[in-house]
Protein backbone atom coordinates (compact mmCIF):
# COMPACT_ATOMS: atom_id res chain seq x y z
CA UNK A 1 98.38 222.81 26.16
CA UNK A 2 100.92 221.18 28.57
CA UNK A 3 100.42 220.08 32.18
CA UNK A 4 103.53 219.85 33.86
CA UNK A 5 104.51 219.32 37.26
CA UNK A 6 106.25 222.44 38.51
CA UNK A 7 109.64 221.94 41.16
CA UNK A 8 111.60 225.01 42.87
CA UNK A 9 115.20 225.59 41.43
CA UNK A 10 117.21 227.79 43.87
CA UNK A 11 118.30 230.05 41.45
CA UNK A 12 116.89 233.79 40.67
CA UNK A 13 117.66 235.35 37.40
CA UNK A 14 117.39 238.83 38.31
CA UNK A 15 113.44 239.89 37.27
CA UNK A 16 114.06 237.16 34.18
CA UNK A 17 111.55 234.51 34.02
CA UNK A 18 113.50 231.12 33.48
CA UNK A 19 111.82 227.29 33.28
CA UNK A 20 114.01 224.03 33.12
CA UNK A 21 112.83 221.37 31.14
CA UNK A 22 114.17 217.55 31.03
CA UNK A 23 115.72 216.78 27.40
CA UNK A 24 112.96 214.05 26.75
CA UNK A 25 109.89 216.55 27.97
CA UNK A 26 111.60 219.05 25.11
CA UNK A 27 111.94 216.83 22.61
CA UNK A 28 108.62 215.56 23.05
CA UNK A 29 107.20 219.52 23.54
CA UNK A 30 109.62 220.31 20.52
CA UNK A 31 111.16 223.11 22.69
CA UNK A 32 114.86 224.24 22.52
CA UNK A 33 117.12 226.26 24.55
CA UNK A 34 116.51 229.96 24.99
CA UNK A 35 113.08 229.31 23.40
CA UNK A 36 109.93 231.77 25.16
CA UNK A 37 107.45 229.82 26.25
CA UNK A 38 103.85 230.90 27.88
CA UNK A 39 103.38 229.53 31.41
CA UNK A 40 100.75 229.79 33.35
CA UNK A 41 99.36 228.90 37.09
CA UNK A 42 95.42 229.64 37.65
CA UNK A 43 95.49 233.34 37.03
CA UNK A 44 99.47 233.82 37.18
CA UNK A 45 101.35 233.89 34.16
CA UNK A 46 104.72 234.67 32.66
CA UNK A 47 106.79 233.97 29.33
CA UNK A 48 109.90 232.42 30.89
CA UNK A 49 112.86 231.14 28.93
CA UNK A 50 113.47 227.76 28.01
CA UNK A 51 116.64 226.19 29.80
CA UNK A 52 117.24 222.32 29.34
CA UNK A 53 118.91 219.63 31.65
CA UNK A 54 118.61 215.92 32.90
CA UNK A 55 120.08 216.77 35.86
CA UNK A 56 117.50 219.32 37.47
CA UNK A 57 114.12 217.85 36.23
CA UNK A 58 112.54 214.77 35.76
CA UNK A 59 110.76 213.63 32.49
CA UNK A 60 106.95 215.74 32.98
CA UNK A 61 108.65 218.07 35.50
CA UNK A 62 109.12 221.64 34.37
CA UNK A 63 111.45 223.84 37.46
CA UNK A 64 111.07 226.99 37.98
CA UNK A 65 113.66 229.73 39.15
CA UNK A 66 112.17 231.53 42.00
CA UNK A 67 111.71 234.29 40.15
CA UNK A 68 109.30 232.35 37.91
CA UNK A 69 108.20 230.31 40.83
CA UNK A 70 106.97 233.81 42.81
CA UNK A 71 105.47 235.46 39.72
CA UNK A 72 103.48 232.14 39.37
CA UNK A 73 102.34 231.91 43.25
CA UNK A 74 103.36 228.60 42.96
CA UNK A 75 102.74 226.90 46.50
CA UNK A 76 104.79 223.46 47.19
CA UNK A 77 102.38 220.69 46.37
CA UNK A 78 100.77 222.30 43.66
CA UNK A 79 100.17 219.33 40.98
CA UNK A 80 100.71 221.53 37.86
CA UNK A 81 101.35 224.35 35.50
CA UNK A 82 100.58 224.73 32.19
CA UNK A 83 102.17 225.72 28.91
């Protein structure tokens, strides 16, 4: 399991679950684009989609549409999610 440190991305996906992930934090989680993943916040979960960029995330930062970022009750300041 993977702790990452979730981030809002102002984007909705229509009701799909989406995640962004920082080229280095998929290379080292051997993740790919389009890939499902399992993510989860205390009792929240969702399997999201795996988008990549180094423009929207950090390295150990996963962001989260607001779709994702609802479904998970994700409240700023939270320290992590896990995949």
């Amino acid at each position: 399991m993977f702790y990452l440190k979730p981030k809002k991305i102002d984007i909705t996906a229509g009701n799909r679950y989406v995640v962004v992930v920082n080229e280095k934090t998929a290379h080292h989680m051997d993740l790919h684009a389009a890939d499902r993943i399992f993510i989860k916040n205390g009792q929240n979960h969702a399997i999201a989609i795996v988008d990549i960029s180094n423009h929207e995330t950090k390295d150990g930062e996963i962001g989260l549409y607001l779709d994702t970022w609802n479904k998970l009750q994700v409240i700023r300041g939270d320290k992590r999610v896990s995949i």
